[in-house]
Every structure is written in C-alpha cells, then in structure tokens.
N, C-alpha and C. Protein backbone atom coordinates (compact mmCIF):
# COMPACT_ATOMS: atom_id res chain seq x y z
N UNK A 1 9.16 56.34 25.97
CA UNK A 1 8.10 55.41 26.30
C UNK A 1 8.03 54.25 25.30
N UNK A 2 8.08 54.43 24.14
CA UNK A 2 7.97 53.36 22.85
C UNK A 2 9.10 52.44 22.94
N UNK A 3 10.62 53.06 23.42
CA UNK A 3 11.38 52.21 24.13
C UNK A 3 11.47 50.79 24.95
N UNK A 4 10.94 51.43 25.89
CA UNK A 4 10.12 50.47 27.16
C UNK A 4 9.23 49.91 26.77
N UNK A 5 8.42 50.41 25.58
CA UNK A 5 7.03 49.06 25.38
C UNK A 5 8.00 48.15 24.57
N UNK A 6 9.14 48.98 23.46
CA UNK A 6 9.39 47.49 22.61
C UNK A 6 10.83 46.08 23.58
N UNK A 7 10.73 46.68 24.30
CA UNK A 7 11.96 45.96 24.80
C UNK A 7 11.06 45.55 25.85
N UNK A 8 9.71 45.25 26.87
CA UNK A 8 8.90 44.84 26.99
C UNK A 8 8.10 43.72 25.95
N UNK A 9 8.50 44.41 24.77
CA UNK A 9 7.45 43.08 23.69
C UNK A 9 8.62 42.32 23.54
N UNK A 10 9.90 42.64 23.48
CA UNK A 10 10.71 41.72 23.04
C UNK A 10 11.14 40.60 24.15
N UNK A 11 11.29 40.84 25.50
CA UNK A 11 11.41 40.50 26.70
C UNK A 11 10.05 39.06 26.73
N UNK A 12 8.75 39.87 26.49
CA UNK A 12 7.96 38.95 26.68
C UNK A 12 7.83 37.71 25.56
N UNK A 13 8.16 37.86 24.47
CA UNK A 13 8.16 37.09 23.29
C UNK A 13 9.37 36.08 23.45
N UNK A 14 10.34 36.68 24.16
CA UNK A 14 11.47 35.84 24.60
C UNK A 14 11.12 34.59 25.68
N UNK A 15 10.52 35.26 26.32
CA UNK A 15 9.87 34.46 27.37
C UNK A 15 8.69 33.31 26.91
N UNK A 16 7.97 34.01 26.12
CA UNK A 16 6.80 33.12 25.77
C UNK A 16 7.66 32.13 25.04
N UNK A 17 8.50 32.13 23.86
CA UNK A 17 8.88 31.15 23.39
C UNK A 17 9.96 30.47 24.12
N UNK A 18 10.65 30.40 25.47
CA UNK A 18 11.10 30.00 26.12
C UNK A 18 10.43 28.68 26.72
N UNK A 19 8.90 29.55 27.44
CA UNK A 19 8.02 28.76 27.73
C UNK A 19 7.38 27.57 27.04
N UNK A 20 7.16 28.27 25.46
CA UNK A 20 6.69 27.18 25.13
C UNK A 20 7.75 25.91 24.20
N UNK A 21 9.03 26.51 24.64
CA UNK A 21 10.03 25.35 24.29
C UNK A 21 10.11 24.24 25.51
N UNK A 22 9.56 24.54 26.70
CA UNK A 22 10.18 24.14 28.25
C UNK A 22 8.85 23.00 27.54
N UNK A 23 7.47 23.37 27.44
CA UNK A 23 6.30 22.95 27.89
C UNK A 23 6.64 21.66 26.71
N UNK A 24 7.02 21.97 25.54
CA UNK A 24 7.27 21.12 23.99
C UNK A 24 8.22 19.41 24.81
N UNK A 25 9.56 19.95 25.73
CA UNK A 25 9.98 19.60 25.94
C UNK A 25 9.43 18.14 26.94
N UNK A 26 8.75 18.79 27.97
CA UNK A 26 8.09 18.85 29.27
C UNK A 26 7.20 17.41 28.61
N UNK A 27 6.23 17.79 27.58
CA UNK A 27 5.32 16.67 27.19
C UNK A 27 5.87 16.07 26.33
N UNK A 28 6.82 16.52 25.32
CA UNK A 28 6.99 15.68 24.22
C UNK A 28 8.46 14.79 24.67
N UNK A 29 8.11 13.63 24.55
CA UNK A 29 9.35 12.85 24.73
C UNK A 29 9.61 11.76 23.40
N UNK A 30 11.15 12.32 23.12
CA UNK A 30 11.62 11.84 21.65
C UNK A 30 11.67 10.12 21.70
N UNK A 31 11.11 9.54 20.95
CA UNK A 31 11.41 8.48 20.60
C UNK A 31 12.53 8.11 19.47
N UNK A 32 13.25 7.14 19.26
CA UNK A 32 14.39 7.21 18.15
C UNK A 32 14.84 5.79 18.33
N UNK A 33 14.80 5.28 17.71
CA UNK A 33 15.17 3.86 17.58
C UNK A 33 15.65 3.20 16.05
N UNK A 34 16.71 2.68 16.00
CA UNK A 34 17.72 2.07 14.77
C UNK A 34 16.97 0.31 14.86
N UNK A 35 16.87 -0.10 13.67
CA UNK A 35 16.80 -1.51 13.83
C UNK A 35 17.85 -1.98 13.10
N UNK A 36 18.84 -2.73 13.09
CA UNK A 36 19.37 -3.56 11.81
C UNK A 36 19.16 -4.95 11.84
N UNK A 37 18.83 -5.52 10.63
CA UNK A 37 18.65 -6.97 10.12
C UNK A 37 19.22 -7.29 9.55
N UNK A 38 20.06 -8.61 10.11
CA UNK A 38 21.55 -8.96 9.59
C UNK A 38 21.60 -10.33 9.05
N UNK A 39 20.67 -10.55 7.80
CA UNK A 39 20.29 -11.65 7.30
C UNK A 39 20.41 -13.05 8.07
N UNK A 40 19.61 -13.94 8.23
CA UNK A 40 19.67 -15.17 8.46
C UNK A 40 19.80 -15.10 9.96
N UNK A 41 19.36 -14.47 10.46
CA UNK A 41 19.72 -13.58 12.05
C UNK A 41 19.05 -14.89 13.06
N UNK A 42 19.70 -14.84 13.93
CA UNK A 42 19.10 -16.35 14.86
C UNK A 42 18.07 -15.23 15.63
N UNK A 43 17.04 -16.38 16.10
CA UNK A 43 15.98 -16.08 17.14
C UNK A 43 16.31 -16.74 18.39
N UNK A 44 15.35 -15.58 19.17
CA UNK A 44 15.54 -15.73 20.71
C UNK A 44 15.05 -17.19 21.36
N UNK A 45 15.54 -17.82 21.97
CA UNK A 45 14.76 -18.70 22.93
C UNK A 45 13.22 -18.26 23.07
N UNK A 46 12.72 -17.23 23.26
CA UNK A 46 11.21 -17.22 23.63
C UNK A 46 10.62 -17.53 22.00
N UNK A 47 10.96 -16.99 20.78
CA UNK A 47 10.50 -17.45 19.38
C UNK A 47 11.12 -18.80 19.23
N UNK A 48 11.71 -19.14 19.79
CA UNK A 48 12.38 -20.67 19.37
C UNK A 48 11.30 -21.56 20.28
N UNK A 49 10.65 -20.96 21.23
CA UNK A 49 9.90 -22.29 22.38
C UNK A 49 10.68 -22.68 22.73
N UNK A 50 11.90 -22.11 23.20
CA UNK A 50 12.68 -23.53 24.58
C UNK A 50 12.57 -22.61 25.79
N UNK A 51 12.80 -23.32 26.56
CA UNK A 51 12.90 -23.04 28.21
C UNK A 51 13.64 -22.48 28.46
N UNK A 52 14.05 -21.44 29.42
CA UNK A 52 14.85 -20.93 29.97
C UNK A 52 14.43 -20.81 31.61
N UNK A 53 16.30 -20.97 32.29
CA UNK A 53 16.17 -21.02 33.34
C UNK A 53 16.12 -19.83 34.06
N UNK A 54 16.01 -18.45 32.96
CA UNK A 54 15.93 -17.54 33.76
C UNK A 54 15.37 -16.34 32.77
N UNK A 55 14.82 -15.39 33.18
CA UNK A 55 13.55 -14.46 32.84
C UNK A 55 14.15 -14.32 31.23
N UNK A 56 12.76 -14.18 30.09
CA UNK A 56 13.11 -14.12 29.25
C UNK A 56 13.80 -12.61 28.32
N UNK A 57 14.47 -12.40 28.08
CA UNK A 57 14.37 -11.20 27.73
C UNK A 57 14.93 -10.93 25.73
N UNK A 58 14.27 -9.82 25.40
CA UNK A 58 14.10 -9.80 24.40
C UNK A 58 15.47 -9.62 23.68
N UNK A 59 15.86 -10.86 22.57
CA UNK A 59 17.42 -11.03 21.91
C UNK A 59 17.43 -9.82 21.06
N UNK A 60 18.64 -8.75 21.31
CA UNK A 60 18.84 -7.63 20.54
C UNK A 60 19.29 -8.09 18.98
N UNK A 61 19.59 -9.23 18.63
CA UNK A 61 19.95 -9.91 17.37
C UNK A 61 18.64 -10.95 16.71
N UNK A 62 17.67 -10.70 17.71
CA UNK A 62 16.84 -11.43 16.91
C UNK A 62 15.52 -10.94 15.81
N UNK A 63 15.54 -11.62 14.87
CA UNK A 63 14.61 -10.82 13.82
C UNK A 63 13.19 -10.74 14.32
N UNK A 64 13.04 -11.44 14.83
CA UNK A 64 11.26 -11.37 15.38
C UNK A 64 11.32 -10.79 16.51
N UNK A 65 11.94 -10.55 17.56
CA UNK A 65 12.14 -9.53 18.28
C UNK A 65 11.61 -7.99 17.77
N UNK A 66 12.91 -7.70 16.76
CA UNK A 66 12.80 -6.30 15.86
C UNK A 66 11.48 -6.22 15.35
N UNK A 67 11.08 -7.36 14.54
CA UNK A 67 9.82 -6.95 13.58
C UNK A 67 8.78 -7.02 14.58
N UNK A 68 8.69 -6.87 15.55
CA UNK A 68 7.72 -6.87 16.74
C UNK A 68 7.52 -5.52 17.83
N UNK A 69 9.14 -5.14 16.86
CA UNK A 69 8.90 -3.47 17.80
C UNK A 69 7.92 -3.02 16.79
N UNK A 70 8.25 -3.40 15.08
CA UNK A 70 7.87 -2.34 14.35
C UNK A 70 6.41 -2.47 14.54
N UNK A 71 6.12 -3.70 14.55
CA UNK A 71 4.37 -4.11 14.88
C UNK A 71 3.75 -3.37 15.96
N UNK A 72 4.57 -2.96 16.53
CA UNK A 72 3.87 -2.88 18.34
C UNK A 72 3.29 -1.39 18.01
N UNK A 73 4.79 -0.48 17.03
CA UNK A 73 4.46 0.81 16.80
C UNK A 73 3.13 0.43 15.39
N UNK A 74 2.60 -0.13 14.75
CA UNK A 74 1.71 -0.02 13.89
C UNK A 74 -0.13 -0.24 15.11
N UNK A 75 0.52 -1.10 15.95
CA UNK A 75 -1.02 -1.28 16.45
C UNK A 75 -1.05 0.10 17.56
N UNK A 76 -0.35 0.75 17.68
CA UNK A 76 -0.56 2.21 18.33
C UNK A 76 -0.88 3.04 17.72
N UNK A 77 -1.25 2.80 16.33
CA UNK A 77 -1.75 4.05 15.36
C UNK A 77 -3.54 4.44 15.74
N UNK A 78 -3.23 5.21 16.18
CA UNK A 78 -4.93 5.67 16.90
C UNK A 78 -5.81 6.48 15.46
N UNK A 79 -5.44 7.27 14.42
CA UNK A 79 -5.95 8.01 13.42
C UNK A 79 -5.31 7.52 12.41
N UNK A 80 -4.03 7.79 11.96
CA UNK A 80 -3.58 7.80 10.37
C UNK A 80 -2.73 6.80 10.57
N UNK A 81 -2.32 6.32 8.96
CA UNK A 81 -1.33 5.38 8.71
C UNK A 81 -1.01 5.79 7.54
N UNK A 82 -0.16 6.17 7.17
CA UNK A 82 0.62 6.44 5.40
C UNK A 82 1.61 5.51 5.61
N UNK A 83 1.21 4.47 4.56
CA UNK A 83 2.65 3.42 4.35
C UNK A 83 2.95 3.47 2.50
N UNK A 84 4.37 3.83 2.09
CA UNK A 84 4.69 4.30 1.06
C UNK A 84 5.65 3.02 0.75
N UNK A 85 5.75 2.19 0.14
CA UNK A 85 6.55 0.76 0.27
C UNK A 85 6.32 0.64 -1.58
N UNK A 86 7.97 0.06 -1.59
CA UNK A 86 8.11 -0.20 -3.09
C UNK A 86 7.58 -1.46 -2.82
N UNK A 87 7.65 -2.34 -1.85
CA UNK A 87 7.51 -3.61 -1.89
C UNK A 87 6.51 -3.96 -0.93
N UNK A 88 5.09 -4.61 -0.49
CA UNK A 88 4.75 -5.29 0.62
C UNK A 88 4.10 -6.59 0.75
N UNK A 89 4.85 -7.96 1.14
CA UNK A 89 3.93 -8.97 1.03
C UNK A 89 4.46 -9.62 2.60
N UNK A 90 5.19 -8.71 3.24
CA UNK A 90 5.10 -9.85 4.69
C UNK A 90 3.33 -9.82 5.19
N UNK A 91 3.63 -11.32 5.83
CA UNK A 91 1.86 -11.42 6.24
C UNK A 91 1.92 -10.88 7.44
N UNK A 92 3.11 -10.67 8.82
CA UNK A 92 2.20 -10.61 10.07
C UNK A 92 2.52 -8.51 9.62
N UNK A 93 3.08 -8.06 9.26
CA UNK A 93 2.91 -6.63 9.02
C UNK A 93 1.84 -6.15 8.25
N UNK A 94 1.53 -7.24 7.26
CA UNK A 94 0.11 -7.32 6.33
C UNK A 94 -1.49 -7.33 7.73
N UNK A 95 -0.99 -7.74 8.40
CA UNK A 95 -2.59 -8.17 9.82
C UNK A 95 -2.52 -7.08 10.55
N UNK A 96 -0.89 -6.59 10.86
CA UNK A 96 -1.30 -5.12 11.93
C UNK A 96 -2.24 -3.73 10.98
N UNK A 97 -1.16 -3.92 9.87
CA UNK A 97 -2.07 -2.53 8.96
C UNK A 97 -3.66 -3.20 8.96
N UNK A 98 -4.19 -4.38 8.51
CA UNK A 98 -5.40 -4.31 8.43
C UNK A 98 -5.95 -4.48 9.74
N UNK A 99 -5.39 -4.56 11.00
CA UNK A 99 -6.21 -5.01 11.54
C UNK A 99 -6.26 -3.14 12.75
N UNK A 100 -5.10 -2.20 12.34
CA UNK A 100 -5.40 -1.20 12.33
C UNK A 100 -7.13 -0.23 11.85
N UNK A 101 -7.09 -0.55 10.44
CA UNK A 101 -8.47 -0.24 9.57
C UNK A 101 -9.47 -1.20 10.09
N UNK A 102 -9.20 -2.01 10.74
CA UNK A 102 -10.79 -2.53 11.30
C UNK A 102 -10.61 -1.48 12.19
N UNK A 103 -9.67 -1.02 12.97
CA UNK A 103 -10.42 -0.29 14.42
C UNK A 103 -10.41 1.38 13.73
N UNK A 104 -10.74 1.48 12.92
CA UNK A 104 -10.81 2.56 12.18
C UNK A 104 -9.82 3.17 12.03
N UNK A 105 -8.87 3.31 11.99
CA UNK A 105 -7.85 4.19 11.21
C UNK A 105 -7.83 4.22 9.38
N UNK A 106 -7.26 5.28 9.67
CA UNK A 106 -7.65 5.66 7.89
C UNK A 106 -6.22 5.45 7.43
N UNK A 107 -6.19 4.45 6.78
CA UNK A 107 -4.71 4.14 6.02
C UNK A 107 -4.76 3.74 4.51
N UNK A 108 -3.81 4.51 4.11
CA UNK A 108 -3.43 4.76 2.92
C UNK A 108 -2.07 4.25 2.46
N UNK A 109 -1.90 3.62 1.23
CA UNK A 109 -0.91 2.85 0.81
C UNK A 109 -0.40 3.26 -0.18
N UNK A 110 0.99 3.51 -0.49
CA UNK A 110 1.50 3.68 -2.14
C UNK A 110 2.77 2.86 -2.36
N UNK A 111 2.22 2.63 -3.63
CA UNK A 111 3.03 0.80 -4.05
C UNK A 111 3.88 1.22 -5.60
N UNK A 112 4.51 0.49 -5.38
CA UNK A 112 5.22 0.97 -6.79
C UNK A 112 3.92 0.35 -7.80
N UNK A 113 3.79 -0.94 -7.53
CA UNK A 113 3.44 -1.77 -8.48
C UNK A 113 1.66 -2.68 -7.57
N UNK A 114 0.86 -2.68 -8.11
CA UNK A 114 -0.11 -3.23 -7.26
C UNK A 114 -0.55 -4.94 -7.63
N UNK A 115 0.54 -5.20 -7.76
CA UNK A 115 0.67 -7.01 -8.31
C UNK A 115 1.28 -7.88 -7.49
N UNK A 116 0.73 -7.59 -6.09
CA UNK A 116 0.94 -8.80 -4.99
C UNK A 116 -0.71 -8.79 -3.99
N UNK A 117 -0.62 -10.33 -3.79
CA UNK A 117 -1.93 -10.53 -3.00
C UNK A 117 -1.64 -9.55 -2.08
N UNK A 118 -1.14 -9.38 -1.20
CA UNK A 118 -1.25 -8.72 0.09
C UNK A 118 -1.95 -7.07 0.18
N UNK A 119 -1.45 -6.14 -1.34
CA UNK A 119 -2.03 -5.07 -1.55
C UNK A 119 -3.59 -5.07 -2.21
N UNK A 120 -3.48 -6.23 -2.80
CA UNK A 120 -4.85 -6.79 -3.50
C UNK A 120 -6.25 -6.86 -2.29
N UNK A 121 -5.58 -7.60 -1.32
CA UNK A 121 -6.47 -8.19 -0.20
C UNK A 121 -6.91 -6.87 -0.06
N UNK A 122 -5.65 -5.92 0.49
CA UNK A 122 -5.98 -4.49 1.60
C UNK A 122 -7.07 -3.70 0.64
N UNK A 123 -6.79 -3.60 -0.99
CA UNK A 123 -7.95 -2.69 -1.23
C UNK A 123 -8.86 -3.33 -1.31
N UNK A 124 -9.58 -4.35 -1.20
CA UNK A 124 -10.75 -5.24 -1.48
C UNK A 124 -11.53 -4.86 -0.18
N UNK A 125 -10.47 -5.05 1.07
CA UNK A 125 -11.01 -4.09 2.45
C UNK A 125 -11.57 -2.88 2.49
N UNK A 126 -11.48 -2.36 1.65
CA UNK A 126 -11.50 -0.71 1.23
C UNK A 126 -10.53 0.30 1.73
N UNK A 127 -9.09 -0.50 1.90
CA UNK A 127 -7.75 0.58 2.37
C UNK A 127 -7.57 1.40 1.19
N UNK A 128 -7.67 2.29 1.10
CA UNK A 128 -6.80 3.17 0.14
C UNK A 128 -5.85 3.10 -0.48
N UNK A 129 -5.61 2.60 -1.77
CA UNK A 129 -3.65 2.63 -1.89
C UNK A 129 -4.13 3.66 -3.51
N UNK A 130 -2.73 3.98 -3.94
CA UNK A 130 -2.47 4.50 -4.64
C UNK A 130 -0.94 3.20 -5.60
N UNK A 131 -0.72 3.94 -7.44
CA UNK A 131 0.57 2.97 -7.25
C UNK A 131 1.11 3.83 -8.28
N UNK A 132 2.18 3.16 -8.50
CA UNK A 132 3.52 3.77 -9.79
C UNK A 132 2.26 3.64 -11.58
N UNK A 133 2.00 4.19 -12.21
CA UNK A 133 1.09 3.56 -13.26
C UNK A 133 1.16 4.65 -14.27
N UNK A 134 1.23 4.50 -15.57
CA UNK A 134 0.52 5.33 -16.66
C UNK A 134 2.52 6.21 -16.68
N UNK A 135 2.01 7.67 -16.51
CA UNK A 135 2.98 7.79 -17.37
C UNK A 135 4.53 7.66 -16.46
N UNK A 136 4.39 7.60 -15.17
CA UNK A 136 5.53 7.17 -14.17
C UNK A 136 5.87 6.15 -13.84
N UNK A 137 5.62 4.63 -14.77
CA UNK A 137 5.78 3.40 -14.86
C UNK A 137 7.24 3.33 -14.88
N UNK A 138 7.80 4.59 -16.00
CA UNK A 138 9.33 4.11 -15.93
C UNK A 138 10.22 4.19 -15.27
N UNK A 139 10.10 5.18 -13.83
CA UNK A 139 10.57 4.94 -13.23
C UNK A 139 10.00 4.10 -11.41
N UNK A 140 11.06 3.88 -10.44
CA UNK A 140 10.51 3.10 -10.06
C UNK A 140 9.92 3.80 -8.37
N UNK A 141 8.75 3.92 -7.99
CA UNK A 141 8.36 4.29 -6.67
C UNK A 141 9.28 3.57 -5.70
N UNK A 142 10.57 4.11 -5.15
CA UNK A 142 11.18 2.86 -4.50
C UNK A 142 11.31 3.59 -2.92
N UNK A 143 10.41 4.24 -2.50
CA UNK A 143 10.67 4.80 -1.10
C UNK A 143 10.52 3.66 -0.23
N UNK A 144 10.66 3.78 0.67
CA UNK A 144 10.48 3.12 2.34
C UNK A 144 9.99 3.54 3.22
N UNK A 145 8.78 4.10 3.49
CA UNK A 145 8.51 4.61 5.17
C UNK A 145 7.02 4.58 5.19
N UNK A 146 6.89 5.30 6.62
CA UNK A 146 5.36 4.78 6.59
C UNK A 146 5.49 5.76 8.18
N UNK A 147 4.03 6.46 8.06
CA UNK A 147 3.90 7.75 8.51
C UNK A 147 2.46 7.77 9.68
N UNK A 148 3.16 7.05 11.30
CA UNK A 148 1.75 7.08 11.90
C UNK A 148 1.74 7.84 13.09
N UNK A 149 0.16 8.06 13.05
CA UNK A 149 -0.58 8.79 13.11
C UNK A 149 0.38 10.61 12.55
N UNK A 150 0.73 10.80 11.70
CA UNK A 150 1.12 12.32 11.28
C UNK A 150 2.65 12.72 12.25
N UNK A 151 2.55 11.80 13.08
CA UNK A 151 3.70 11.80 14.32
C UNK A 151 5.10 11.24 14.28
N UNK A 152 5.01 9.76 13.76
CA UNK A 152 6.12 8.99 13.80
C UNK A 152 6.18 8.43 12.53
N UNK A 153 7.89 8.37 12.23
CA UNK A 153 8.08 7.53 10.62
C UNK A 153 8.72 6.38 11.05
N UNK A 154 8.92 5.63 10.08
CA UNK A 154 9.76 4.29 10.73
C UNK A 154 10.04 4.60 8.65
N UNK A 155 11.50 4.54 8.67
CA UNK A 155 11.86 4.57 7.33
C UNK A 155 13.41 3.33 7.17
N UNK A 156 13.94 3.19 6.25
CA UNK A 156 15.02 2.24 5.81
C UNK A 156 15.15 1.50 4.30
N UNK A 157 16.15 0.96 4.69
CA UNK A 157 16.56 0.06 3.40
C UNK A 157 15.11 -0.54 3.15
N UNK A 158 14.48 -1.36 4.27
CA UNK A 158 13.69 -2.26 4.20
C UNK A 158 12.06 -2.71 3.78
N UNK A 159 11.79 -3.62 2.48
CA UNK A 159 10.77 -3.00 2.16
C UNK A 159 9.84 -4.13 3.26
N UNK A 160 8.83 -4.35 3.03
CA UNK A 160 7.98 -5.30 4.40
C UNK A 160 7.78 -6.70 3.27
N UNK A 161 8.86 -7.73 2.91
CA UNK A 161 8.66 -8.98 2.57
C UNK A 161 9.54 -9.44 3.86
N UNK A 162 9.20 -10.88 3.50
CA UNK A 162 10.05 -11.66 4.53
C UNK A 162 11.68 -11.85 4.18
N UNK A 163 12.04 -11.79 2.76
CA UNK A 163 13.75 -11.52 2.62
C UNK A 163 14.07 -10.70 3.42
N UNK A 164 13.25 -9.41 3.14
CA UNK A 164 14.29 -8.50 3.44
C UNK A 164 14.22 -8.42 5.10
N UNK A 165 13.13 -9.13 6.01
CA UNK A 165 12.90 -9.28 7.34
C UNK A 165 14.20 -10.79 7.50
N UNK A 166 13.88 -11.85 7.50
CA UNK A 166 14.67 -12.91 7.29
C UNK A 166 16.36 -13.02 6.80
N UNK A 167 16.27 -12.65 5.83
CA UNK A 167 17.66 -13.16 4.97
C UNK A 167 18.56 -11.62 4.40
N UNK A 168 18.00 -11.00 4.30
CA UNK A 168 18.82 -9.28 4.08
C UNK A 168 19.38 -8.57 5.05
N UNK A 169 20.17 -8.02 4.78
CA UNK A 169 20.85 -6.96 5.82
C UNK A 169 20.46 -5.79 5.22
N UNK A 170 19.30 -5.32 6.45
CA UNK A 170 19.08 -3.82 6.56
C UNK A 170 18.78 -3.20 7.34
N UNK A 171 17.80 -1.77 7.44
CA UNK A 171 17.98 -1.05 8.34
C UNK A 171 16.51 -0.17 8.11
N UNK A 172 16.28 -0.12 9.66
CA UNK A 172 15.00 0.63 9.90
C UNK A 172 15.11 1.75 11.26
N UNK A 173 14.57 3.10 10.82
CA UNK A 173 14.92 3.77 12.10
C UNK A 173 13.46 4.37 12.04
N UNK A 174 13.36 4.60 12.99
CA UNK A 174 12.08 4.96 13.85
C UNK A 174 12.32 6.11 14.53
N UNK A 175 11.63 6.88 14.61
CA UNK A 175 11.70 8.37 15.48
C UNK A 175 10.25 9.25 15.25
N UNK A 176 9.83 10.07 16.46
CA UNK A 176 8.89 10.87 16.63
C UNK A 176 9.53 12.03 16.63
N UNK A 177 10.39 12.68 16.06
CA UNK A 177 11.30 14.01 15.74
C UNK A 177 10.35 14.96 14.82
N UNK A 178 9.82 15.64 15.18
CA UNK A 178 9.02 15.93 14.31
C UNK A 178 9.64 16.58 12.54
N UNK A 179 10.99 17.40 13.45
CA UNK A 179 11.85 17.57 12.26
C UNK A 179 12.05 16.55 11.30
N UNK A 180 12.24 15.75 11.50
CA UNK A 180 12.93 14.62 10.34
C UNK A 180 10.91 13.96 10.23
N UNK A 181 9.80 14.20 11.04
CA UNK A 181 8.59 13.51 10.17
C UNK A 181 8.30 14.21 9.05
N UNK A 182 8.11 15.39 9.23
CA UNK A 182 7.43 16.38 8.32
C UNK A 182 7.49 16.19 7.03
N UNK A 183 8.98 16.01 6.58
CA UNK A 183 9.11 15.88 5.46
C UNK A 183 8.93 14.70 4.90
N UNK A 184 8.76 13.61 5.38
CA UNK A 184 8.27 12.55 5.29
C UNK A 184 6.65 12.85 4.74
N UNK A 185 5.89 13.74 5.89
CA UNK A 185 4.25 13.71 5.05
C UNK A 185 4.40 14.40 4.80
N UNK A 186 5.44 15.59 4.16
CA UNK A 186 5.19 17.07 2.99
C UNK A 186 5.20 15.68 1.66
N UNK A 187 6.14 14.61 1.73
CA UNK A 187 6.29 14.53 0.31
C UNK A 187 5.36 13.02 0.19
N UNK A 188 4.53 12.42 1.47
CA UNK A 188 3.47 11.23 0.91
C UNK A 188 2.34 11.92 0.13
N UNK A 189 2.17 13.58 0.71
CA UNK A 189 0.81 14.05 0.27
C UNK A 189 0.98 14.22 -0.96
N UNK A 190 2.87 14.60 -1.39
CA UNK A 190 3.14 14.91 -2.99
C UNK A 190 2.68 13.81 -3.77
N UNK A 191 3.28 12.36 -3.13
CA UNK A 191 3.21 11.25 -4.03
C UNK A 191 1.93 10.85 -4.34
N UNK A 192 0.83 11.23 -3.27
CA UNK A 192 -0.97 10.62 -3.34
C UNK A 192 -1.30 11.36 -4.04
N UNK A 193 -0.77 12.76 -4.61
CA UNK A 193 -1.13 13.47 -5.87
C UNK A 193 -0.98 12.74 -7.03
N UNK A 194 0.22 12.45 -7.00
CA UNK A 194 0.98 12.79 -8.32
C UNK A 194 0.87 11.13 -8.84
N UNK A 195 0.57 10.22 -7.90
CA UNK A 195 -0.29 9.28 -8.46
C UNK A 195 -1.55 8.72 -8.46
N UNK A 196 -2.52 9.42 -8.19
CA UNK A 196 -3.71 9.69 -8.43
C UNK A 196 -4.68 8.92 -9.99
C-alpha cells in the first residue's frame, strides 16, 4: 500500500510541476532585446523631420530610435526602479526616471560618485540614491543596470550620458528572464547596504 501512495505522490508532484511550468509559460512571455550603439550613428528620417513618401518606420541604426525603446521600458515601471549607473547625466533618461517618481514609483539610485546635476536634481525630488563614499572611494562603483519593477534589467557597456548614447560604441540588453534578473536585485540590495 505505501508503494502506491508514494508513486501516487511522485506521479502527482510530477504533474503539478508540469502544470505549473505549462501555466509559467502560458502567461509569462520572455522579453529579450540587444541594443548596440555604434557611435556617431545617423538618425531616422522621422528624428531628422523630413518627409517621407512612405510609412515611417523605426531605423534599426538609429540612436534615438534605441534610446526610446529604453525610455518606453522606464515609463512602464508601475512599482520599483533600481538604477545602479557609474555614470548619469543624459537629460531625456534623466525626465523618464523622474517623471516615473512623480507617478509614484519608488526609485532608488546608486552612483559611483554624486557630483553631477542630474543626480543632484533627483535627490532634491526626494529619489533615493545611494553612492561610492568613505571607505570604498578607492575603488570604482562601475556597474550598469537598472532593475524595473523587480522584473526586467536592461544592463551594458552603457552608462546614461549622451557620449556614450551619441558618439560610443556600446551595448545594452534588456530581458524579463527572470534567471539572469535575480541576480541583478540579489546584488543592488548588496550594494544599498554596503553603501549606506
């Protein structure tokens, strides 16, 4: 009899996690997206203002194109924002994060260094940041990513100035994998410690 119940529990446990791989599947749909910025990168006819004689569509080589996906994913942040940036002074990525925290999201910033207007402005808002200071000055906070809502990272070479949007060649990938987020917020929660 103990037989039949455990090969019954095992049967059903097989099943249940079957199920709830189908259901994971069923609702969750992966997002994953590569950007590269290939310095000095031409813009599309629709950022240029000229005419076209036929429907506009968005230039896979153009920089404001790209930095408009990344925007599109910042104004979809419904709860959290963790942005971890050695560097941030672009202005229109500077308006989505704040204009995120007007509609209440709770976002939090960690900077290597807190000696640019743009991080200045955000805590005067009352954003949260954290920075590199005291006895971890010597080395340098140089991550890249930024963690929204607990769901999606967008990480890369790239820190958010206009070089490295404009005139640098780099790289930004984006994904809702939860595998590859996690560790992304196991180690922002390390860094909001450990610079505290």
């Amino acid at each position: 009899m103990s037989t039949i119940r455990l090969l019954g529990s095992i049967t059903f446990a097989c099943c249940s996690a079957a199920f709830t791989t189908l259901l994971y599947n069923y609702f969750h749909q992966e997002e994953t997206e590569v950007l590269f910025f290939y310095g000095t990168m031409p813009i599309c006819n629709f950022h240029r203002n000229l005419a076209s004689n036929t429907t506009t569509i968005q230039n896979n080589e153009c920089f404001e194109c790209k930095l408009n996906k990344i925007i599109g994913w910042l104004n979809k942040t419904k709860k959290t924002l963790d942005i971890c940036m050695y560097m941030f002074s672009h202005e229109l990525l500077a308006n989505a994060v704040i204009a995120a925290h007007k509609r209440g999201v709770i976002v939090r910033i960690i900077v290597n260094e807190d000696n640019l207007q743009t991080t200045w402005k955000m805590g005067n808002m009352g954003i949260l940041k954290r920075f590199n200071k005291g006895i971890h000055n010597e080395n340098l906070m140089h991550h890249k990513f930024i963690i929204v809502d607990n769901k999606k990272v967008i990480s890369g070479s790239q820190n958010w100035t206009k070089t490295s949007v404009r005139a640098n060649w780099e790289n930004s990938f984006i994904t809702n994998n939860c595998e590859l987020v996690n560790p992304f917020r196991n180690e922002f929660q390390r860094l909001w410690k450990v610079f505290n």
